[in-house]
Protein backbone atom coordinates (compact mmCIF):
# COMPACT_ATOMS: atom_id res chain seq x y z
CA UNK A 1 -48.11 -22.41 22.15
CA UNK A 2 -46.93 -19.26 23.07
CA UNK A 3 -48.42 -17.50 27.03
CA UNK A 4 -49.94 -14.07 26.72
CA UNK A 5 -50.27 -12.08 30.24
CA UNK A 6 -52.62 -9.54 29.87
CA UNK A 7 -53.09 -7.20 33.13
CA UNK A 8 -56.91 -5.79 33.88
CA UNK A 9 -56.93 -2.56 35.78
CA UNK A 10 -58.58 -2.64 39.24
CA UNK A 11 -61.89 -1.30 39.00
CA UNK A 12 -63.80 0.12 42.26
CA UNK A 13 -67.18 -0.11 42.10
CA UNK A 14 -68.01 0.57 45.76
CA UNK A 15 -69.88 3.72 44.95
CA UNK A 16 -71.30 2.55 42.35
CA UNK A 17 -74.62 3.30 43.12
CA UNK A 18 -73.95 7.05 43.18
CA UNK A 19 -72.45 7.59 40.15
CA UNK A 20 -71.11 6.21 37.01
CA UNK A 21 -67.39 4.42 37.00
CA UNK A 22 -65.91 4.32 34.12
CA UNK A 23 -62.34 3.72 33.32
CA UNK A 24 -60.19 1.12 31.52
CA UNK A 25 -61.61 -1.94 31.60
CA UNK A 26 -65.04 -1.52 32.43
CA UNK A 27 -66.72 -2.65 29.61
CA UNK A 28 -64.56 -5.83 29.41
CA UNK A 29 -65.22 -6.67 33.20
CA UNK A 30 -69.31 -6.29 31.71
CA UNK A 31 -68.73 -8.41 29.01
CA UNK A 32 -67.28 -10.82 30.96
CA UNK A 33 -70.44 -10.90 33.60
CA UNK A 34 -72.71 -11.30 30.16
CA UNK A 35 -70.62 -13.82 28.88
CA UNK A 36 -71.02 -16.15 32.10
CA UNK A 37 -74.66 -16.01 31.21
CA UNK A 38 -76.22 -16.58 33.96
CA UNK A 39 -78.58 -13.78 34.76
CA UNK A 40 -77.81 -12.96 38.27
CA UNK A 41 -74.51 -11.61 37.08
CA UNK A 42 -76.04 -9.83 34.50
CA UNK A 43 -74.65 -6.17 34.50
CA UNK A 44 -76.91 -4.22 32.34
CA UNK A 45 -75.33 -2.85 29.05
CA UNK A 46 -72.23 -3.51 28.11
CA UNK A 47 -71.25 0.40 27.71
CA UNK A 48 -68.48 1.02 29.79
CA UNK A 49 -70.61 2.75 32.88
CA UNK A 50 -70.21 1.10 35.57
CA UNK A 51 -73.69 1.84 37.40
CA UNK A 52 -75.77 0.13 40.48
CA UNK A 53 -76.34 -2.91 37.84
CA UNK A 54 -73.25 -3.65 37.00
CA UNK A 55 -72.05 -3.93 40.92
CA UNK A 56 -74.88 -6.00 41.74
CA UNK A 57 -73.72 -8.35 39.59
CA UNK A 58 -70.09 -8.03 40.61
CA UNK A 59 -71.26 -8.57 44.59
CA UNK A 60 -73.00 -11.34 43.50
CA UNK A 61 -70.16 -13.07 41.26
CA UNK A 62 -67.61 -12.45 43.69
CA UNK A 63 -70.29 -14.47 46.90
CA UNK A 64 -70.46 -17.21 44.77
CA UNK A 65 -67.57 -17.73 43.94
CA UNK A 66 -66.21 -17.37 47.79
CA UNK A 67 -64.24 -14.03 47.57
CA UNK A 68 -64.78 -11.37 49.44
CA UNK A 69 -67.83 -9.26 48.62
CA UNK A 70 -66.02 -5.53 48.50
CA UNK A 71 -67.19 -4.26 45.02
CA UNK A 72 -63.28 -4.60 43.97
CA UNK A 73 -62.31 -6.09 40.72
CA UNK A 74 -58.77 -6.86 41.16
CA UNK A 75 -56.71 -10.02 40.56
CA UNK A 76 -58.51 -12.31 42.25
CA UNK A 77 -61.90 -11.48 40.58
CA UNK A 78 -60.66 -10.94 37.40
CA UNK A 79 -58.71 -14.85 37.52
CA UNK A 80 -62.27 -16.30 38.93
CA UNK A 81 -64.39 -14.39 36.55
CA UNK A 82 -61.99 -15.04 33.23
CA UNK A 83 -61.84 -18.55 33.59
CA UNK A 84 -65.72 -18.79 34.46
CA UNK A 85 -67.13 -17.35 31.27
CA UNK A 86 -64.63 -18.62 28.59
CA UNK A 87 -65.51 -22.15 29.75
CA UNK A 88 -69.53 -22.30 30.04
């Protein structure tokens, strides 16, 4: 079977809560938080905005899941949170 790297942008969603982020990647780092389904990581509509919801449930992911609570999606949210919801 052939490997397939795919590389997710970094998303900052550290002001979040004052206005939308949007950017590459947004919507897939949502889906991703649905897909998990477990509703604390719920981030609202899976539209691309990143808004208040959407960090809230990034803040929480990243707690349980022992990272660092910054409101950062880089590598090492994106490996915890990929592996997370393709396997529930």
């Amino acid at each position: 079977m052939a490997q397939v790297t795919v590389t997710l942008d970094t998303i900052d969603l550290r002001a979040a809560n004052e206005y939308m982020v949007r950017g590459r990647h947004v919507d897939n780092l949502q889906g991703l938080l649905a897909g998990t389904r477990v509703p604390e990581f719920s981030p609202g509509p899976i539209d691309g905005n990143g808004g208040a919801r959407t960090l809230n449930a990034v803040l929480r992911f990243q707690g349980t899941q022992g990272l660092a609570t910054d409101a950062i999606v880089g590598p090492q949210t994106w490996s915890a949170l990929v592996p997370f919801s393709g396997g529930s």
